[in-house]
C-alpha atoms as a PDB file:
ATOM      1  CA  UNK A   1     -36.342  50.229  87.179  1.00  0.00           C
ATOM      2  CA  UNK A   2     -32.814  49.964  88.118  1.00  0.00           C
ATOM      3  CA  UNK A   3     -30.249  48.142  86.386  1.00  0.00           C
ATOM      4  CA  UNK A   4     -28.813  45.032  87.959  1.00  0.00           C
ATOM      5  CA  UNK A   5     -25.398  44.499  88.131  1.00  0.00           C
ATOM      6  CA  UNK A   6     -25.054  40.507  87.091  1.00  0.00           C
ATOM      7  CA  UNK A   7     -27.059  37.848  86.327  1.00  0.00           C
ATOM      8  CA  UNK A   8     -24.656  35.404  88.190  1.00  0.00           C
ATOM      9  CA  UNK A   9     -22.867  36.582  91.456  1.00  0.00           C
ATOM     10  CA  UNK A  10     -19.099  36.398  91.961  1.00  0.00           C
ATOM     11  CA  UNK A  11     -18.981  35.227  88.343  1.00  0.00           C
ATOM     12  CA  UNK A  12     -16.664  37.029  85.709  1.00  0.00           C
ATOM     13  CA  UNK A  13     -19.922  37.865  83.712  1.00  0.00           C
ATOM     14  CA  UNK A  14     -19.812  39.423  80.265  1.00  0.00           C
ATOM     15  CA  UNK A  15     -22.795  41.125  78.925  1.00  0.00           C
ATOM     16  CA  UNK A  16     -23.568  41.106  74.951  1.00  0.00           C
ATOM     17  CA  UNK A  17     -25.349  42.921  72.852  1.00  0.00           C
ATOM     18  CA  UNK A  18     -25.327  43.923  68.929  1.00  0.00           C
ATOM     19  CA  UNK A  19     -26.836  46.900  66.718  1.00  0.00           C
ATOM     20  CA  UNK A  20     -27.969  47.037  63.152  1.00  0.00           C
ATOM     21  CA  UNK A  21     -29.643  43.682  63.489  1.00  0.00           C
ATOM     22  CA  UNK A  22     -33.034  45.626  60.940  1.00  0.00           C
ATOM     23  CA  UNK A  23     -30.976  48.003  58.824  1.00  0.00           C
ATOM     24  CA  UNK A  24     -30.929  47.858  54.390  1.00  0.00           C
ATOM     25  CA  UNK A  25     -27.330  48.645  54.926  1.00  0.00           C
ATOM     26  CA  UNK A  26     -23.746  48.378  56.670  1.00  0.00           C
ATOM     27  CA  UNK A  27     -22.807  46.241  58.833  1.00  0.00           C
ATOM     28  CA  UNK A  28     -24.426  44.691  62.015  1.00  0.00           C
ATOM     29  CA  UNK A  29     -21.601  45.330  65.132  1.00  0.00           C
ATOM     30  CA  UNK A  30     -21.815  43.808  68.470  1.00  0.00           C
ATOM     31  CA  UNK A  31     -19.917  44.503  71.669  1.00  0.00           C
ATOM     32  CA  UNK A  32     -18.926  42.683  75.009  1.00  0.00           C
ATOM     33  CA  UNK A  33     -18.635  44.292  77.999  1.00  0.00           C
ATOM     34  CA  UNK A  34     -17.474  43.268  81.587  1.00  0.00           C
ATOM     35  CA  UNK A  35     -17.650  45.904  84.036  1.00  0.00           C
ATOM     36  CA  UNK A  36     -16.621  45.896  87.890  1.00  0.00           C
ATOM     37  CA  UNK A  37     -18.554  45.612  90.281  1.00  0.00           C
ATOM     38  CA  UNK A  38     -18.469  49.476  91.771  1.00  0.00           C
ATOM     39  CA  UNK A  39     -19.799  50.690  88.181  1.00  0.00           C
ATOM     40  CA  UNK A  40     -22.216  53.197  88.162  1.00  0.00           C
ATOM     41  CA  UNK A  41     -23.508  55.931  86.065  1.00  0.00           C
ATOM     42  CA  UNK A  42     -26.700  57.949  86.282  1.00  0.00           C
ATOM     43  CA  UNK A  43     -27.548  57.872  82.613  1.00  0.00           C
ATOM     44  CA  UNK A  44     -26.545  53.788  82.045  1.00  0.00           C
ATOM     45  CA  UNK A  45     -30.201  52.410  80.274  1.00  0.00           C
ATOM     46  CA  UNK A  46     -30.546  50.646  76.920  1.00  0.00           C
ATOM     47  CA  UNK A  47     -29.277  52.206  74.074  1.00  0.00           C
ATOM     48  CA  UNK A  48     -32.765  52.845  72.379  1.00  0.00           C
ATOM     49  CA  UNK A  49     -33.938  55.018  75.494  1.00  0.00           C
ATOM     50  CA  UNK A  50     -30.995  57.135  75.427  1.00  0.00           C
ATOM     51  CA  UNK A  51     -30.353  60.096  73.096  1.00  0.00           C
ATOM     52  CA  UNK A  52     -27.360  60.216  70.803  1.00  0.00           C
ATOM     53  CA  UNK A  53     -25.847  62.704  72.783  1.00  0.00           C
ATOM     54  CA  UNK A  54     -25.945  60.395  76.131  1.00  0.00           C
ATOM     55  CA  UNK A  55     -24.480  57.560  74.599  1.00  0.00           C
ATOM     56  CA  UNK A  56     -21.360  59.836  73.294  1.00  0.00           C
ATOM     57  CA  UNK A  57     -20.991  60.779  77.050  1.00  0.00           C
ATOM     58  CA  UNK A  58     -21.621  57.255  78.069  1.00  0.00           C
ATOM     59  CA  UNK A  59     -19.015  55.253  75.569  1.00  0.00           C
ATOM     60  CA  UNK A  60     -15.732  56.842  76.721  1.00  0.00           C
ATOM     61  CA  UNK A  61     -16.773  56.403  80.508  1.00  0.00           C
ATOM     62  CA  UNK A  62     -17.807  52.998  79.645  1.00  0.00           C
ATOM     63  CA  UNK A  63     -14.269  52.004  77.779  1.00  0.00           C
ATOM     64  CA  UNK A  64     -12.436  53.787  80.696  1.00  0.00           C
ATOM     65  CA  UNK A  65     -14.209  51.921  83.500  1.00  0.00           C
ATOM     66  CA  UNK A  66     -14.856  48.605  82.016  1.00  0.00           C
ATOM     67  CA  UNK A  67     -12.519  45.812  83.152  1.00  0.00           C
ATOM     68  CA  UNK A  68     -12.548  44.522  79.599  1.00  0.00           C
ATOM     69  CA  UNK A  69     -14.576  45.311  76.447  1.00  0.00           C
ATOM     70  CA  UNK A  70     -14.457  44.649  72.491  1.00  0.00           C
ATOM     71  CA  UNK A  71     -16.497  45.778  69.080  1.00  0.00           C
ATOM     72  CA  UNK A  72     -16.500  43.694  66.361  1.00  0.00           C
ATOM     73  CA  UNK A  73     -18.603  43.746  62.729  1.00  0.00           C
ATOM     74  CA  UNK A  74     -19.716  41.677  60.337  1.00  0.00           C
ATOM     75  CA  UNK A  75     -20.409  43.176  57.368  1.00  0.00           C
ATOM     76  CA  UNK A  76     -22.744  43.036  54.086  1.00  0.00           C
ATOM     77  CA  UNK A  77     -21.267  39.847  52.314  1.00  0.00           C
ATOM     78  CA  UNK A  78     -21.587  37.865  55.348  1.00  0.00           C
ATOM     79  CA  UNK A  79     -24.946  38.705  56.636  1.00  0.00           C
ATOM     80  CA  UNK A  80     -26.362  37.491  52.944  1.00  0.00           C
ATOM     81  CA  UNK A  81     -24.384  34.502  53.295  1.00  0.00           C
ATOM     82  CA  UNK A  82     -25.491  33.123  56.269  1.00  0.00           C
ATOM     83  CA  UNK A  83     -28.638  35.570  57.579  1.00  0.00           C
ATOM     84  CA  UNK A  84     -29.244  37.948  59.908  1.00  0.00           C
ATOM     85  CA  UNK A  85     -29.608  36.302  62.831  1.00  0.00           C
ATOM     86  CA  UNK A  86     -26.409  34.215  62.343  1.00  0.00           C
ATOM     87  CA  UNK A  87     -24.198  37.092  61.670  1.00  0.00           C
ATOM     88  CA  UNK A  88     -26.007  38.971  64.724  1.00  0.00           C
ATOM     89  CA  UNK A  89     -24.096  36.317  66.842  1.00  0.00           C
ATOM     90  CA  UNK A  90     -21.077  35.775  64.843  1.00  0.00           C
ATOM     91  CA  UNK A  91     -20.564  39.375  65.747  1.00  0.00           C
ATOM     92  CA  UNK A  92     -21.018  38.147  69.597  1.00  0.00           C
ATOM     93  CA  UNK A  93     -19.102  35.423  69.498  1.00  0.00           C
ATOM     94  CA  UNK A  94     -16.241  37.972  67.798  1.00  0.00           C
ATOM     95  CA  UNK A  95     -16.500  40.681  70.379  1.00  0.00           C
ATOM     96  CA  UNK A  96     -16.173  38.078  73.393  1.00  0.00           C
ATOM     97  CA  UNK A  97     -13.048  36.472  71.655  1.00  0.00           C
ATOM     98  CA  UNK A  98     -11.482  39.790  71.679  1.00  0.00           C
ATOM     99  CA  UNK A  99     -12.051  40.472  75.366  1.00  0.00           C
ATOM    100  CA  UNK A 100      -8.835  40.881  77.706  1.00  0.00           C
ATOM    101  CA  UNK A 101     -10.887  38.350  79.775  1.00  0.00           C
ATOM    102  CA  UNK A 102     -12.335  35.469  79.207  1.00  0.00           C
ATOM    103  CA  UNK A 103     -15.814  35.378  80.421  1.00  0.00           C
ATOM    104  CA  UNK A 104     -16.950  33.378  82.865  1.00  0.00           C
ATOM    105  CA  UNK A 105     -20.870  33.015  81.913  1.00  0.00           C
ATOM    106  CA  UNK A 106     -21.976  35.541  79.212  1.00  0.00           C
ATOM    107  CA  UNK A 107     -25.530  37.591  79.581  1.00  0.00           C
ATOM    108  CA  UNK A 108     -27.168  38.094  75.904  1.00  0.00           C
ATOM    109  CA  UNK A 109     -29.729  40.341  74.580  1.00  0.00           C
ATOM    110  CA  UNK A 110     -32.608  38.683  73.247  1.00  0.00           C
ATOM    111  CA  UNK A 111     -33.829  35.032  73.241  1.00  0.00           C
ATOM    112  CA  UNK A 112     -31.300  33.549  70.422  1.00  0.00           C
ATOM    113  CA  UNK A 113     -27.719  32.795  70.866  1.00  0.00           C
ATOM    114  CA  UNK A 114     -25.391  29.541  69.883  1.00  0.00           C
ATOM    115  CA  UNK A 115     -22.503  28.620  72.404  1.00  0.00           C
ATOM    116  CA  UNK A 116     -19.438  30.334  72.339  1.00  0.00           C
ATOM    117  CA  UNK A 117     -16.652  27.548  73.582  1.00  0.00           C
ATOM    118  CA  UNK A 118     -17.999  26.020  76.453  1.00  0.00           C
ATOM    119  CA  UNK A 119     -18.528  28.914  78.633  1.00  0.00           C
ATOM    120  CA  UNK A 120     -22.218  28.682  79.909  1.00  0.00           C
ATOM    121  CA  UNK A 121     -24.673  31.629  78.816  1.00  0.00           C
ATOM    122  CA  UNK A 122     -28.185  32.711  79.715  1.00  0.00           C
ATOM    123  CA  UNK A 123     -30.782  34.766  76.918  1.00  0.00           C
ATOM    124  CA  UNK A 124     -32.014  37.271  78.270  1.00  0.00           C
ATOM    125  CA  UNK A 125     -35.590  39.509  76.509  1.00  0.00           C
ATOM    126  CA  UNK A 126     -34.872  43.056  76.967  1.00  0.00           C
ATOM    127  CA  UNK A 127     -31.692  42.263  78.426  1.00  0.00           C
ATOM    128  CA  UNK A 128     -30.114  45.623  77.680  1.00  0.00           C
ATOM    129  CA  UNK A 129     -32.963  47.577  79.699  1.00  0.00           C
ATOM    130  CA  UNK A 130     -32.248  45.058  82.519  1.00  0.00           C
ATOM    131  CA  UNK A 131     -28.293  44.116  83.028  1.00  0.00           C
ATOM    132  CA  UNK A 132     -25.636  46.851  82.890  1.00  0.00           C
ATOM    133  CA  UNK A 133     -23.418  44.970  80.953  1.00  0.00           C
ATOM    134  CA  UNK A 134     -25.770  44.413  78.364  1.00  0.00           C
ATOM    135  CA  UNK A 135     -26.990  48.012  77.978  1.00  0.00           C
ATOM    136  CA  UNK A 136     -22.950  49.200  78.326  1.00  0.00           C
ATOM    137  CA  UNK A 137     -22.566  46.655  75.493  1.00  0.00           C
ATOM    138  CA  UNK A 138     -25.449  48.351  73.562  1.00  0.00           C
ATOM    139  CA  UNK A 139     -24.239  51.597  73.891  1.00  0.00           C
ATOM    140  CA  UNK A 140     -20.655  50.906  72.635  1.00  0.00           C
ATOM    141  CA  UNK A 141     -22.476  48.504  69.651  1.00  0.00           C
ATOM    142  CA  UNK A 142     -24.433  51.408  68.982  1.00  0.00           C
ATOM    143  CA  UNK A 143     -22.329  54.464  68.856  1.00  0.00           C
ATOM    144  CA  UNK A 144     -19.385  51.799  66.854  1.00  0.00           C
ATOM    145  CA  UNK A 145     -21.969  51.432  64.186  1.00  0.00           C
ATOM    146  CA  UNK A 146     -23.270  55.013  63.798  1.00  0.00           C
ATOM    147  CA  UNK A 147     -19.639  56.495  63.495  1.00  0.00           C
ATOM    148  CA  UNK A 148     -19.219  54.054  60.756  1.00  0.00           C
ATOM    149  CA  UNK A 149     -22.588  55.157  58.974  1.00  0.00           C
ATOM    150  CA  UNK A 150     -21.400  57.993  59.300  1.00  0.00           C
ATOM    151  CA  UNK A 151     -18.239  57.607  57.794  1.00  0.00           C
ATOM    152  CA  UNK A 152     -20.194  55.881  55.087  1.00  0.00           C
ATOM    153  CA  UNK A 153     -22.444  59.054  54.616  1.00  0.00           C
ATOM    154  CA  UNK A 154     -19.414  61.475  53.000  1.00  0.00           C
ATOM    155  CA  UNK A 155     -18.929  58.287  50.494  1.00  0.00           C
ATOM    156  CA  UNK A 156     -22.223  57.819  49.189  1.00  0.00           C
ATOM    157  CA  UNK A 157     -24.352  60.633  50.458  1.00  0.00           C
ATOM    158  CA  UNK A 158     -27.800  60.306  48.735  1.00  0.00           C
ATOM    159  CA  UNK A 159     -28.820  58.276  51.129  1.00  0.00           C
ATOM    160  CA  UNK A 160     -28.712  60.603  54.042  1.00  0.00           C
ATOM    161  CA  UNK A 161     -26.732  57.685  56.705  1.00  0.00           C
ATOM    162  CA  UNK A 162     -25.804  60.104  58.430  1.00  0.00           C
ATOM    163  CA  UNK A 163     -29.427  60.777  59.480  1.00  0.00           C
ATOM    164  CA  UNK A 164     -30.952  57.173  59.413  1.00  0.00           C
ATOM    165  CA  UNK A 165     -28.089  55.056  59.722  1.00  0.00           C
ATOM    166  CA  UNK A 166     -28.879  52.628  57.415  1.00  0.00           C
ATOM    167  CA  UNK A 167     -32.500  52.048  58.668  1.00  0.00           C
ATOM    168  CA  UNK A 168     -35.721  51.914  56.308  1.00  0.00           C
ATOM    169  CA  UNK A 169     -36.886  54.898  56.294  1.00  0.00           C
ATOM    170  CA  UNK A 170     -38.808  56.421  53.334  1.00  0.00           C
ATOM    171  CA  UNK A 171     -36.014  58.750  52.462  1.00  0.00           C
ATOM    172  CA  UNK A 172     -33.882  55.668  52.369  1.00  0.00           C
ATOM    173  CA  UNK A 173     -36.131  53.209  50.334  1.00  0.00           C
ATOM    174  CA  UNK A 174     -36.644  56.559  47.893  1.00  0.00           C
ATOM    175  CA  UNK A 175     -32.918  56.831  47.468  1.00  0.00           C
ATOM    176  CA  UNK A 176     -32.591  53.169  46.689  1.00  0.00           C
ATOM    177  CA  UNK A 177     -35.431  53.884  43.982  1.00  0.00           C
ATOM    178  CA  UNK A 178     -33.576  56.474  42.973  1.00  0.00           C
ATOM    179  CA  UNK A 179     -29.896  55.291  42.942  1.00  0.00           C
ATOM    180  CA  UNK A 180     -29.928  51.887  42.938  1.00  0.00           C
ATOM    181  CA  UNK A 181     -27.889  49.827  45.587  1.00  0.00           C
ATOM    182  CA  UNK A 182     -24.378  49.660  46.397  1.00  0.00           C
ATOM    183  CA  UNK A 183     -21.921  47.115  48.085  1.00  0.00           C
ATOM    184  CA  UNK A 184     -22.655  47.939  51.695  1.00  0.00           C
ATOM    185  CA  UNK A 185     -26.674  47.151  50.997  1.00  0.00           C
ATOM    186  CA  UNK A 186     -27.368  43.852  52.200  1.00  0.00           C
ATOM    187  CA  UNK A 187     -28.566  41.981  49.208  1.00  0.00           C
ATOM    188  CA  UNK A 188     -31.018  39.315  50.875  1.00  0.00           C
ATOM    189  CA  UNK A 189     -33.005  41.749  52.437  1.00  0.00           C
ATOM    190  CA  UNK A 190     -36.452  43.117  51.205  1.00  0.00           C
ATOM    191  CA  UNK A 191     -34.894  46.600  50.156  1.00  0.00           C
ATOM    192  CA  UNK A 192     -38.256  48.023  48.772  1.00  0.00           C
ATOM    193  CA  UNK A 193     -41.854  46.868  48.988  1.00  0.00           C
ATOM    194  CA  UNK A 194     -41.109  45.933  45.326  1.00  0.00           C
ATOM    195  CA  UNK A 195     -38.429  43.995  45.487  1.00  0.00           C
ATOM    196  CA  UNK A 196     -38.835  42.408  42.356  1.00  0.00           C
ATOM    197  CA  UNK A 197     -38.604  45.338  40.153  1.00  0.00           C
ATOM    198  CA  UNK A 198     -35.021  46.135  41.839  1.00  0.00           C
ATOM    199  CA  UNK A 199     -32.051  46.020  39.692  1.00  0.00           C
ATOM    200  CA  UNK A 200     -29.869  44.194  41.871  1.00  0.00           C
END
């Protein structure tokens, strides 16, 4: 299915979107994206359907051909402070205050977002596999968070980041068995099956 251009017509329409929303560790980044209204490219889709090596080609012809976009994290301290969820759209709210321009109405991925000022927003399920502002927005969320896992990999490498990005997998939840925790593990999150045995 073809991605639609706006939710709203001849509205300055931002589209929103975050990654790392399920990860043990680093930070969860979101982006905001308004695009013009010629914007095209052939591989544009969600961010999950794509293959690292699309969204690398993607970001840099997204952040030359956007009229305005911005990344912003939250990181470890703050997502155990106030949840998931909330730090999810703190990130939001974050990338759209750091947009060149302000939003008219703002497109979101997912079914959960609070107000940001009094600009008027619509939830949207599967948003980023639908809107091309949202899936632009997931792509740049995306590929911002990786590099930074990344990053994080050459500083604490026994938990292979590089590869999983701070997701569960069983290498992961093996390395935490193995090595313990450090600051960029969120601490309110179920970090093994046996949570209660972990040294935090």
């Amino acid at each position: 299915m073809a991605l639609k251009k706006w939710f709203l017509k001849n509205t300055v329409e931002a589209g929103t979107d975050e990654a790392g929303r399920g990860c043990l560790a680093g930070p969860v980044v979101a982006a905001a994206v308004l695009l013009p209204a010629d914007f095209y490219h052939p591989l544009l889709n969600d961010s999950k359907q794509l293959m690292e090596k699309q969204r690398d080609i993607l970001r840099p012809y997204i952040e030359k051909h956007a009229l305005a976009f911005a990344v912003a994290f939250v990181f470890e301290a703050k997502i155990d402070e106030i949840n998931i969820l909330q730090a999810s759209i703190l990130a939001m709210h974050h990338a759209i205050q750091k947009l060149a321009i302000e939003p008219e109405h703002i497109i979101v991925d997912g079914n959960k977002f609070n107000p940001y000022k009094n600009i008027p927003h619509t939830t949207i399920v599967e948003g980023d596999a639908k809107y091309m502002s949202i899936a632009a927005a997931s792509i740049l969320a995306k590929t911002y968070r990786d590099d930074f896992m990344k990053n994080l990999d050459l500083e604490f490498p026994n938990y292979k980041w590089r590869q999983n990005k701070g997701y569960a997998t069983l290498f992961h939840r093996n390395a935490i068995r193995e090595f313990g925790i450090t600051d960029y593990h969120r601490k309110s999150f179920r970090l093994l099956p046996e949570q209660l045995k972990l040294a935090l």
